[in-house]
C-alpha atoms as a PDB file:
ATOM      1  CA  UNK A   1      98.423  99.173 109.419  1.00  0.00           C
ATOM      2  CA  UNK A   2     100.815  98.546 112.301  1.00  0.00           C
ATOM      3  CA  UNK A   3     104.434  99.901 110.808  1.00  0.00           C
ATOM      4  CA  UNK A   4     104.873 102.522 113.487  1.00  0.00           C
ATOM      5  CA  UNK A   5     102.579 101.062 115.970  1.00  0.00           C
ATOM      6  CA  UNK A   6     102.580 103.060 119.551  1.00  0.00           C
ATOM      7  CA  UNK A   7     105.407 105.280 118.374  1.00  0.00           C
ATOM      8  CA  UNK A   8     105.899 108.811 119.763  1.00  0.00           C
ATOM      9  CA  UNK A   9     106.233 110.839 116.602  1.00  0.00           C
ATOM     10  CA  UNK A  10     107.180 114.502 116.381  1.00  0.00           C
ATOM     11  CA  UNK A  11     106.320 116.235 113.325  1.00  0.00           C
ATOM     12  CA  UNK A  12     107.212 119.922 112.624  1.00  0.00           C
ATOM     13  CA  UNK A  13     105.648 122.044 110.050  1.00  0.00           C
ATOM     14  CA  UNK A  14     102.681 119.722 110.290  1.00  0.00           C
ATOM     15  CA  UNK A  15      99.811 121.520 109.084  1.00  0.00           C
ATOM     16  CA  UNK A  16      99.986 121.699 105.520  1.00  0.00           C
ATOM     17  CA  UNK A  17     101.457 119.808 102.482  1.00  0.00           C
ATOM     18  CA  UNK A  18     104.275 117.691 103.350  1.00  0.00           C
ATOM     19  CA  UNK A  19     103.946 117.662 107.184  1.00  0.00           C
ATOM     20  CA  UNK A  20     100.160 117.550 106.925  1.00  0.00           C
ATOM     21  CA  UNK A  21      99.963 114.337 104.569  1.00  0.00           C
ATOM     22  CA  UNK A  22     103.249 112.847 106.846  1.00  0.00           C
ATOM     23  CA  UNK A  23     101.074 113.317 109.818  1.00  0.00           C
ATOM     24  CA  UNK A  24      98.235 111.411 108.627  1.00  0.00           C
ATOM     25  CA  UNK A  25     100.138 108.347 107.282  1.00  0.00           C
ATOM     26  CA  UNK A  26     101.636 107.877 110.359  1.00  0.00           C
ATOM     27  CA  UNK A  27      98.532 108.122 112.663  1.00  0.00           C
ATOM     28  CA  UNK A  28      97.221 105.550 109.972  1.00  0.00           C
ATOM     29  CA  UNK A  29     100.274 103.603 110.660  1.00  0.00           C
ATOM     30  CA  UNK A  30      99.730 102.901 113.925  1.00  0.00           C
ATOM     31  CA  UNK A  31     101.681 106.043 115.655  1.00  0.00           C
ATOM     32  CA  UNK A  32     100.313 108.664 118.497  1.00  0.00           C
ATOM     33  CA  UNK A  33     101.566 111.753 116.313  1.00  0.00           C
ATOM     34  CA  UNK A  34     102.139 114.803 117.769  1.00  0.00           C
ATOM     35  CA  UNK A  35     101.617 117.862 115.433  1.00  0.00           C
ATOM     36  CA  UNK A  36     103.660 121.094 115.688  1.00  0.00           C
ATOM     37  CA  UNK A  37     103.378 124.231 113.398  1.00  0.00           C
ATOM     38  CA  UNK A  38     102.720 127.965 113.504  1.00  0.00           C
ATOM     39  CA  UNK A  39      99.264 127.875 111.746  1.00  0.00           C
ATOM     40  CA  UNK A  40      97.266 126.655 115.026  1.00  0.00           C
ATOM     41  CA  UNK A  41      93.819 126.505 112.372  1.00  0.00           C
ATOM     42  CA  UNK A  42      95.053 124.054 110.066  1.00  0.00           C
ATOM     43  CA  UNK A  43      97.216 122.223 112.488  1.00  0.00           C
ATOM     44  CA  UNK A  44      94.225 121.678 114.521  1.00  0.00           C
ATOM     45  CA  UNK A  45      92.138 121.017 111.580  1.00  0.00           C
ATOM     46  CA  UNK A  46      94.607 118.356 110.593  1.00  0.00           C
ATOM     47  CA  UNK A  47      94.430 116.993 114.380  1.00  0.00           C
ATOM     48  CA  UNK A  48      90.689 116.736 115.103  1.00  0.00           C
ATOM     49  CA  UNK A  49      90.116 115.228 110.873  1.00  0.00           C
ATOM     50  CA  UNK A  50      93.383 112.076 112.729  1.00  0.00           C
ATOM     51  CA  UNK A  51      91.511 112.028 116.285  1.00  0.00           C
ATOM     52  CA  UNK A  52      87.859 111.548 114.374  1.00  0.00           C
ATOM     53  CA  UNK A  53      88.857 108.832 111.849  1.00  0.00           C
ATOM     54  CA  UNK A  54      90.614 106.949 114.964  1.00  0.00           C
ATOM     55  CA  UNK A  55      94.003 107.936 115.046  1.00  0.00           C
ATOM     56  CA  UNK A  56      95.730 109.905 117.944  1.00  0.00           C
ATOM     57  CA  UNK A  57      97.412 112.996 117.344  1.00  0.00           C
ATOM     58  CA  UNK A  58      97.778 116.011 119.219  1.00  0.00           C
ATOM     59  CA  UNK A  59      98.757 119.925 118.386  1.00  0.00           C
ATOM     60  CA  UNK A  60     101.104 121.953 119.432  1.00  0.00           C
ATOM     61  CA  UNK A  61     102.258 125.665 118.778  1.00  0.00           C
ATOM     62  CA  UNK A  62     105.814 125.935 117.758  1.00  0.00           C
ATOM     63  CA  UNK A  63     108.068 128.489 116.166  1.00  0.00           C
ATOM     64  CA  UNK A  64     110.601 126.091 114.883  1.00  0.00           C
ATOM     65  CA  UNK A  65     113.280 128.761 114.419  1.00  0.00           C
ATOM     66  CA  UNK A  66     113.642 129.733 118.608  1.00  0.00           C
ATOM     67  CA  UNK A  67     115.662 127.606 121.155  1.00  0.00           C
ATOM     68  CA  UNK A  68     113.200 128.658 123.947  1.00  0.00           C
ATOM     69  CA  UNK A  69     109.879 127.549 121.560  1.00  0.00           C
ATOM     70  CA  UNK A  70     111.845 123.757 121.619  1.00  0.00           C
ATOM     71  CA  UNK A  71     113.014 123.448 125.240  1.00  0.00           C
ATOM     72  CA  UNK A  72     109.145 124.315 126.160  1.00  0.00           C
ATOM     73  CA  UNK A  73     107.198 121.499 123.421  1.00  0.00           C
ATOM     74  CA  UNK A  74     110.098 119.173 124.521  1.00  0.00           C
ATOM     75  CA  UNK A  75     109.128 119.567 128.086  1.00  0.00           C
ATOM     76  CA  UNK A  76     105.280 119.518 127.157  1.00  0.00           C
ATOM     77  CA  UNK A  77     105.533 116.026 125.567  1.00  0.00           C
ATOM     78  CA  UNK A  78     108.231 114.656 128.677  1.00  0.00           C
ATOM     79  CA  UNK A  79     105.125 115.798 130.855  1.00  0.00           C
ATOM     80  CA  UNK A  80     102.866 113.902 128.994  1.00  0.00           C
ATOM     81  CA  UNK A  81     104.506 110.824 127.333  1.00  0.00           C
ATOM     82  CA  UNK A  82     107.375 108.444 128.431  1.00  0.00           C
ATOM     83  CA  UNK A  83     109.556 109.255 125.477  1.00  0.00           C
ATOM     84  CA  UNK A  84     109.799 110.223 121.710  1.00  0.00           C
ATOM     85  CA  UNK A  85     110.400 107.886 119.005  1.00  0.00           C
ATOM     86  CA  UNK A  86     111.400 109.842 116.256  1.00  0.00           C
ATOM     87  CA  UNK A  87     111.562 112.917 114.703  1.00  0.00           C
ATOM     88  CA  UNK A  88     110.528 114.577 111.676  1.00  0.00           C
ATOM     89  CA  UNK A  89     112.227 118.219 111.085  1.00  0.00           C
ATOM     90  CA  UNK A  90     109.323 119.188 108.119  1.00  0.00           C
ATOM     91  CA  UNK A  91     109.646 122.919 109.120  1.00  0.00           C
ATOM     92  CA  UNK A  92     110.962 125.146 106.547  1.00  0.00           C
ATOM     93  CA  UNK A  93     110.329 127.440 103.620  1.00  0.00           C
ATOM     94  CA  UNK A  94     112.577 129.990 101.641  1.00  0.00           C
ATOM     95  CA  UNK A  95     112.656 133.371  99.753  1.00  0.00           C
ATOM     96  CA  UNK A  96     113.189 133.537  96.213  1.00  0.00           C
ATOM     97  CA  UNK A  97     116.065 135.651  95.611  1.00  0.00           C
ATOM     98  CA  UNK A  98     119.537 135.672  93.886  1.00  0.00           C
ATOM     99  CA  UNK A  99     123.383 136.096  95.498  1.00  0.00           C
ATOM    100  CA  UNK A 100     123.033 139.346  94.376  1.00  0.00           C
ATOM    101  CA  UNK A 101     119.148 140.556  95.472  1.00  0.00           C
ATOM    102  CA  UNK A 102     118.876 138.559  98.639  1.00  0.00           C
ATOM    103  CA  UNK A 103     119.006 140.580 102.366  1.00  0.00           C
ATOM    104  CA  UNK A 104     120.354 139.420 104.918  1.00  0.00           C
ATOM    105  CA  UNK A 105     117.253 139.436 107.076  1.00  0.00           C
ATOM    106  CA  UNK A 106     115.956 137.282 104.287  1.00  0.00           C
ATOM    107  CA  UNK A 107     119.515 135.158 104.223  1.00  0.00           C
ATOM    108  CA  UNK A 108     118.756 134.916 108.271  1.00  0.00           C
ATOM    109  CA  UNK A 109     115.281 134.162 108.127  1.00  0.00           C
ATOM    110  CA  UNK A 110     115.599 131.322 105.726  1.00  0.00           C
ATOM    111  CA  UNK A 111     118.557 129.947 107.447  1.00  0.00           C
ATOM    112  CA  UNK A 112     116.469 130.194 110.805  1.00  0.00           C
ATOM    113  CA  UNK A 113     113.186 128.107 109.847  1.00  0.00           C
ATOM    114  CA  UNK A 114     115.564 125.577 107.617  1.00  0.00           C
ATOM    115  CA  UNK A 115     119.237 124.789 108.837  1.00  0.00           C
ATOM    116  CA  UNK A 116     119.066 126.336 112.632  1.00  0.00           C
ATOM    117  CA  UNK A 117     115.715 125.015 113.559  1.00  0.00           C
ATOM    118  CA  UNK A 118     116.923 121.112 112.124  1.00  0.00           C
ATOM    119  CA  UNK A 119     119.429 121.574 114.778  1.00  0.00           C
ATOM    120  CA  UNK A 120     117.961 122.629 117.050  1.00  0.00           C
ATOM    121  CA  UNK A 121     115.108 119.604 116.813  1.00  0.00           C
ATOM    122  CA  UNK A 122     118.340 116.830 116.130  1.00  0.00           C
ATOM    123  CA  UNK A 123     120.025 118.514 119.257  1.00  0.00           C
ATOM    124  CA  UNK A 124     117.216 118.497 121.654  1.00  0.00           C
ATOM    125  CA  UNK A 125     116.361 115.075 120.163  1.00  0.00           C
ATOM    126  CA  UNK A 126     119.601 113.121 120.192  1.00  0.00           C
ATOM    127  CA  UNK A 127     120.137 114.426 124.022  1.00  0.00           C
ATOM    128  CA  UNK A 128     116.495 112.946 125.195  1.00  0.00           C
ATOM    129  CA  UNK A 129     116.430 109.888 122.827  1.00  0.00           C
ATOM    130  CA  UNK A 130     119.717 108.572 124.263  1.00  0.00           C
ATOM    131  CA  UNK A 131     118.409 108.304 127.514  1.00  0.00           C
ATOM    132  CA  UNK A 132     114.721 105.786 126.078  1.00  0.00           C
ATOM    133  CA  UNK A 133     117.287 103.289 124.045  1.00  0.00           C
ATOM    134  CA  UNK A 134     117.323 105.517 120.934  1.00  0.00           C
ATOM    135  CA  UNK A 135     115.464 106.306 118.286  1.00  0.00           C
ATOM    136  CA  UNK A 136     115.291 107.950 114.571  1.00  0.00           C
ATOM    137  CA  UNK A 137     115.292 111.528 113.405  1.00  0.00           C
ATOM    138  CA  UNK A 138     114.542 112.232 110.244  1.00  0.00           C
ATOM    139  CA  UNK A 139     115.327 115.936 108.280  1.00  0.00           C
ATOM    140  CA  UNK A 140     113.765 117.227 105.544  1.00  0.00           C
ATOM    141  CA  UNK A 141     116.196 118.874 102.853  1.00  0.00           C
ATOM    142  CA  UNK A 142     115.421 118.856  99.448  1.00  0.00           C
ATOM    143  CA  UNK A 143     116.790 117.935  95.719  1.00  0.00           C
ATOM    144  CA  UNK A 144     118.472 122.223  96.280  1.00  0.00           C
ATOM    145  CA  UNK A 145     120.693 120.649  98.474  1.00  0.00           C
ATOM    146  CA  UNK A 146     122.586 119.229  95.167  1.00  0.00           C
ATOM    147  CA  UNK A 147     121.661 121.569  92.590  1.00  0.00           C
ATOM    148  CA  UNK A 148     122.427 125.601  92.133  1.00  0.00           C
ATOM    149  CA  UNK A 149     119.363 127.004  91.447  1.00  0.00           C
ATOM    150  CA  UNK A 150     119.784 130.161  90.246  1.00  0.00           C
ATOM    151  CA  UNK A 151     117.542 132.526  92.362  1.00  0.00           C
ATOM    152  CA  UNK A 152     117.251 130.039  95.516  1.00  0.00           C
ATOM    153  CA  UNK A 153     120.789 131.286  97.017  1.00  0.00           C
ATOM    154  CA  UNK A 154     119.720 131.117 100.454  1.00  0.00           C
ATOM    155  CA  UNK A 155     117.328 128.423 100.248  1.00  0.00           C
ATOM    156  CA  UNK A 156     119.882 126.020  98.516  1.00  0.00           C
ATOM    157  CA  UNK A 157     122.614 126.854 101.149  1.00  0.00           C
ATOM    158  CA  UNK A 158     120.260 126.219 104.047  1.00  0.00           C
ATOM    159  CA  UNK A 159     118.755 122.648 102.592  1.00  0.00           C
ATOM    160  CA  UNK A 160     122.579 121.435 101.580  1.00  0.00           C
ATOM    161  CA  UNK A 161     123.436 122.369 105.167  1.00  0.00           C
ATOM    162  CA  UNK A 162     120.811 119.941 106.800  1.00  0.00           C
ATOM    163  CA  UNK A 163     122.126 117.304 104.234  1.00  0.00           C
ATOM    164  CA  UNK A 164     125.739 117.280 105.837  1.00  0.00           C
ATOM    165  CA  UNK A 165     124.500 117.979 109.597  1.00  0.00           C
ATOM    166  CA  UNK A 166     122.600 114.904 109.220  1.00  0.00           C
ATOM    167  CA  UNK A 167     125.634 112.879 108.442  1.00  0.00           C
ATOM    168  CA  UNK A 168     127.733 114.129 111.093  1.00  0.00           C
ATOM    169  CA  UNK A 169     124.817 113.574 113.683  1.00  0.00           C
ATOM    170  CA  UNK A 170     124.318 110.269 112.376  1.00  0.00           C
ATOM    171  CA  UNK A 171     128.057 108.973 112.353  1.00  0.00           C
ATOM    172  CA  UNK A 172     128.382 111.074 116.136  1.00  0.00           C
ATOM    173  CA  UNK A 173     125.830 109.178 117.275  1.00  0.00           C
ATOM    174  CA  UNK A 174     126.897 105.661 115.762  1.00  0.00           C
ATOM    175  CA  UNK A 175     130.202 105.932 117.819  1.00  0.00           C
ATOM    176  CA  UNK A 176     128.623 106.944 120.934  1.00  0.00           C
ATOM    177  CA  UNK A 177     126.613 103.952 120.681  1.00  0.00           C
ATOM    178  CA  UNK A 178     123.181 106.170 121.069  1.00  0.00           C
ATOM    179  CA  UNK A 179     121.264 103.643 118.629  1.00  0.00           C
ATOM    180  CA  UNK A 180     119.860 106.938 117.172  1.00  0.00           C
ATOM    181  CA  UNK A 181     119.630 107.169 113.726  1.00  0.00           C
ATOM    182  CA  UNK A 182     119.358 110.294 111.853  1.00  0.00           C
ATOM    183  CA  UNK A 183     118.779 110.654 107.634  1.00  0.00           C
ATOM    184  CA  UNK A 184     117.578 113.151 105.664  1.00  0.00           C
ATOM    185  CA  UNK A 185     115.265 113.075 102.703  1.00  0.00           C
ATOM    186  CA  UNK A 186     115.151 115.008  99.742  1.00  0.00           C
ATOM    187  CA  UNK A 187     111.887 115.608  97.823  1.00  0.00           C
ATOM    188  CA  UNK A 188     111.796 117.447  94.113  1.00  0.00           C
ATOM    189  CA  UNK A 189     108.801 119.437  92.866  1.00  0.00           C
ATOM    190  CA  UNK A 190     105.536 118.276  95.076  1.00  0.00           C
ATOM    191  CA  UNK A 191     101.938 119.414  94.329  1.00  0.00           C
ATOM    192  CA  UNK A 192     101.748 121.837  96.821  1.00  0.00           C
ATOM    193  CA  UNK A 193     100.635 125.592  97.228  1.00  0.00           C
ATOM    194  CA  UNK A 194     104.198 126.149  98.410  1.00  0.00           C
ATOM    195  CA  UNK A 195     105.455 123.789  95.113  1.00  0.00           C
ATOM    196  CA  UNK A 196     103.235 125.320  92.385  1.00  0.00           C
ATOM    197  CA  UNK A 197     104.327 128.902  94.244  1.00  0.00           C
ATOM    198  CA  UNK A 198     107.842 127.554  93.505  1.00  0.00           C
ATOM    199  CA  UNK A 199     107.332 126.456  90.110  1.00  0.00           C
ATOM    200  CA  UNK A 200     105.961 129.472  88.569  1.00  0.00           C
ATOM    201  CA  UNK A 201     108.785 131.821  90.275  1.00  0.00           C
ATOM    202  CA  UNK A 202     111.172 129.565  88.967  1.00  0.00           C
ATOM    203  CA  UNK A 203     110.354 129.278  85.555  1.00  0.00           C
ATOM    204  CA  UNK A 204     108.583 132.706  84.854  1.00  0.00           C
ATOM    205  CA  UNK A 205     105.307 131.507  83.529  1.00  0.00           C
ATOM    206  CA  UNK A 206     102.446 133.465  84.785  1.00  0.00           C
ATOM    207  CA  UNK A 207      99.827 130.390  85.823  1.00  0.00           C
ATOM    208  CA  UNK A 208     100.196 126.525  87.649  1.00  0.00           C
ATOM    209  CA  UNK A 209      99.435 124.857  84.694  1.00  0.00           C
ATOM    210  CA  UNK A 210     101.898 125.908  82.729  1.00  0.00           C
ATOM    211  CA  UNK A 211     104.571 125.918  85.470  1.00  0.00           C
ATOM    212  CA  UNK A 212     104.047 122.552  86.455  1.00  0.00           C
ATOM    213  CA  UNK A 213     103.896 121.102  82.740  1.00  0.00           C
ATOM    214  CA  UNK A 214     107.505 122.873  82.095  1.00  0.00           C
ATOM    215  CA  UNK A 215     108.469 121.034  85.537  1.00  0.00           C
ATOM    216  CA  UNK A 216     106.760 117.786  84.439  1.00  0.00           C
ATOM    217  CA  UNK A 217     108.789 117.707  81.402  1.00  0.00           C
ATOM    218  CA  UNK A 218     112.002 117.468  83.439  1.00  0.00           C
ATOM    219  CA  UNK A 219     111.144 114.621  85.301  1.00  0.00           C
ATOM    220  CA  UNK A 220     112.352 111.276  83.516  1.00  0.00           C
ATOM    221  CA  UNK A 221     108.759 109.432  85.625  1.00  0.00           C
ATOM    222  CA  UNK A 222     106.511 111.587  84.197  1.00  0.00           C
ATOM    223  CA  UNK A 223     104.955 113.742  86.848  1.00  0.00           C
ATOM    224  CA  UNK A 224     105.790 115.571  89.439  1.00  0.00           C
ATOM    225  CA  UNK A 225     105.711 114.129  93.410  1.00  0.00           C
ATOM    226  CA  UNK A 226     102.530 114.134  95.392  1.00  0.00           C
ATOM    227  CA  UNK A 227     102.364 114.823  99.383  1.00  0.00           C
ATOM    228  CA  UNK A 228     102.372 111.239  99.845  1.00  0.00           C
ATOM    229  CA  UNK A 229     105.206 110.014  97.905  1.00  0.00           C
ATOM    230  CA  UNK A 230     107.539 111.734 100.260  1.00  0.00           C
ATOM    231  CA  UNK A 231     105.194 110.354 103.095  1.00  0.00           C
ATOM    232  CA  UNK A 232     105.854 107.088 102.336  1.00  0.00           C
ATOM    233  CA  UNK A 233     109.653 107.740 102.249  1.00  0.00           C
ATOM    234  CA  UNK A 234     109.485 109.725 106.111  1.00  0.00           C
ATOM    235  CA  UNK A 235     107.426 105.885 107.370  1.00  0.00           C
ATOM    236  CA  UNK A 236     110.142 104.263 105.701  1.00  0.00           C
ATOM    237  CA  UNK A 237     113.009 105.770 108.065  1.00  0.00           C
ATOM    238  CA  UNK A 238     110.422 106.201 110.923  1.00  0.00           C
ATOM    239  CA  UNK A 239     109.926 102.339 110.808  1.00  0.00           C
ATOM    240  CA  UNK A 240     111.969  99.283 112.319  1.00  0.00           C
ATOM    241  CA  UNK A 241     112.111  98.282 108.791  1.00  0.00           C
ATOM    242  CA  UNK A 242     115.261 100.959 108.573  1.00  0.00           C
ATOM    243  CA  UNK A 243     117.034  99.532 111.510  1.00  0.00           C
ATOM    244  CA  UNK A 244     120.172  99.161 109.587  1.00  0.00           C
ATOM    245  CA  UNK A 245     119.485 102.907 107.623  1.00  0.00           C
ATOM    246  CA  UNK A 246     121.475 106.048 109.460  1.00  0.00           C
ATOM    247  CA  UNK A 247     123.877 108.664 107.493  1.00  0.00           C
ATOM    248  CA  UNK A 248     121.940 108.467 104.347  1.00  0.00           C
ATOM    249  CA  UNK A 249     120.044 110.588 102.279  1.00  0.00           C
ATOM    250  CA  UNK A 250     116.587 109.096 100.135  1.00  0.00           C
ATOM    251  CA  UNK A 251     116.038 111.270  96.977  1.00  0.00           C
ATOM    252  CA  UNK A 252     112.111 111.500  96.297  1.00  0.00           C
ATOM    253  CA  UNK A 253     112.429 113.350  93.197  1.00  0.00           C
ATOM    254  CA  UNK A 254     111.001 111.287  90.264  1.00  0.00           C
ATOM    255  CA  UNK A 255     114.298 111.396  88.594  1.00  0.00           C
ATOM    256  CA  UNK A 256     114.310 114.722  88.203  1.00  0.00           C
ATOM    257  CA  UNK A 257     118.704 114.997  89.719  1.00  0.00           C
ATOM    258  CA  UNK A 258     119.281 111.767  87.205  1.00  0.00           C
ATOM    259  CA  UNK A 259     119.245 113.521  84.378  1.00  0.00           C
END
C-alpha cells in the first residue's frame, strides 16, 4: 500500500463524498494528506477516523472560492512541510437552474466554488511546485462538462471550463519545462447525498430509489459510480504510475457519455 508513499497531498472539498473517500485512499496509499473543506465537523471527523487507523492527515479550514483563504493554507503547509506533491481541486457544487431561471448571484456563486477556485488552487500550485521539481494537479470536472443538461446552465459552464483550463495549464507547463502535470477527471452519477440530490432534481421523481433506478438505466455498466471508483481514478494521476499522463481528461462515468 505504498503508491503515493510520503507524498504531500492537498485535497479540497475533503469532508464528504468524493473528497472524503479520495482522502482516505490516499492516506491508505501511503500519502500524509492534508484535508481542506468548509465543514470543520466532518473534515475533522474524516481526519481523526485517517490519524486512528494509522494514516496521517491533517485539517484545514478553507473557503475554496477566496484568493486570500489560498495564499493563507498555502503558507500554513510551506510552514509546516517541505513541499506539496499534488493537488486535488474536489471543491465544488452547483444550483439547479435553467438559462432562463438562474441569477446571477447563483451564476457567480457556482462559478466561484467550481471554475475560479480550480484556478486559483492550479495557480498557487503550479507557482510553488516548480520550485520542489514538480508535481501533479489534478481537477475535478464532471461528465456536464460534455453534455447540456437542461437545468444545470451554470453548473455545466463552470465544469467544461475546468476541462479546458486544465489543458492549457498542462501544455503551459510542459513547455516551461515545470515537470508539473495537470488532468482533470470527470465522474457521472456517484452515490452521494449531493448525487441522489442531483438525480431526483434532474429527473422529477419524488424519492432516491426511483431517481437512481431511472439513472441506472442509462448507464451501459449497470450501476451508477461509487465514492471510490473516482478515488481510484484521482491515485491513478496522483501516482508515478502517470508519469507520462498530463493534458488529459479520465471519464469515470460507467458509460453513461458512450451512449
Amino acid at each position: 500500500m505504498s503508491r503515493v508513499k510520503d507524498k504531500t497531498i492537498l485535497v479540497t472539498g475533503a469532508a464528504n463524498g468524493l473528497g472524503s473517500a479520495t482522502a482516505r485512499l490516499l492516506a491508505r496509499e501511503g500519502a500524509v494528506v492534508l484535508m481542506s473543506d468548509i465543514d470543520d465537523v466532518a473534515g475533522n471527523t474524516v481526519t481523526a477516523e485517517i490519524n486512528a487507523a494509522g494514516g496521517r492527515a491533517n485539517y484545514l479550514h478553507h473557503d475554496v472560492s477566496q484568493p486570500e483563504e489560498w495564499e493563507r493554507v498555502f503558507s500554513q503547509i510551506r510552514s509546516e512541510y517541505s513541499r506539496l506533491d499534488v493537488l486535488v481541486n474536489n471543491a465544488g457544487g452547483g444550483t439547479y437552474n435553467d438559462i432562463e431561471t438562474v441569477s446571477f448571484q447563483e451564476w457567480r456563486r457556482v462559478m466561484s466554488i467550481n471554475l475560479d477556485a480550480t484556478f486559483l488552487g492550479t495557480q498557487y500550485a503550479i507557482k510553488w511546485m516548480k520550485e520542489t521539481g514538480g508535481g501533479s494537479i489534478i481537477n475535478v470536472s464532471s461528465v456536464a462538462a460534455f453534455s447540456g443538461a437542461p437545468n444545470l446552465a451554470a453548473y455545466c459552464a463552470a465544469k467544461a471550463g475546468i476541462h479546458l483550463l486544465s489543458k492549457s495549464s498542462a501544455v503551459y507547463c510542459g513547455q516551461k519545462g515545470y515537470n508539473i502535470r495537470v488532468n482533470s477527471i470527470h465522474p457521472g452519477l456517484i452515490d452521494t447525498k449531493a448525487g441522489k440530490e442531483m438525480a431526483r432534481l434532474a429527473t422529477g421523481l419524488p424519492t432516491d430509489d426511483q431517481a437512481i433506478a431511472a439513472f441506472t438505466a442509462l448507464h451501459p455498466i449497470g450501476r451508477i459510480g461509487t465514492p471510490d471508483d473516482i478515488a481510484n481514478g484521482i491515485l491513478y494521476l496522483a501516482s508515478d504510475e502517470s508519469s507520462f499522463v498530463t493534458g488529459t481528461h479520465l471519464i469515470i462515468d460507467g458509460g453513461f457519455t458512450a451512449v
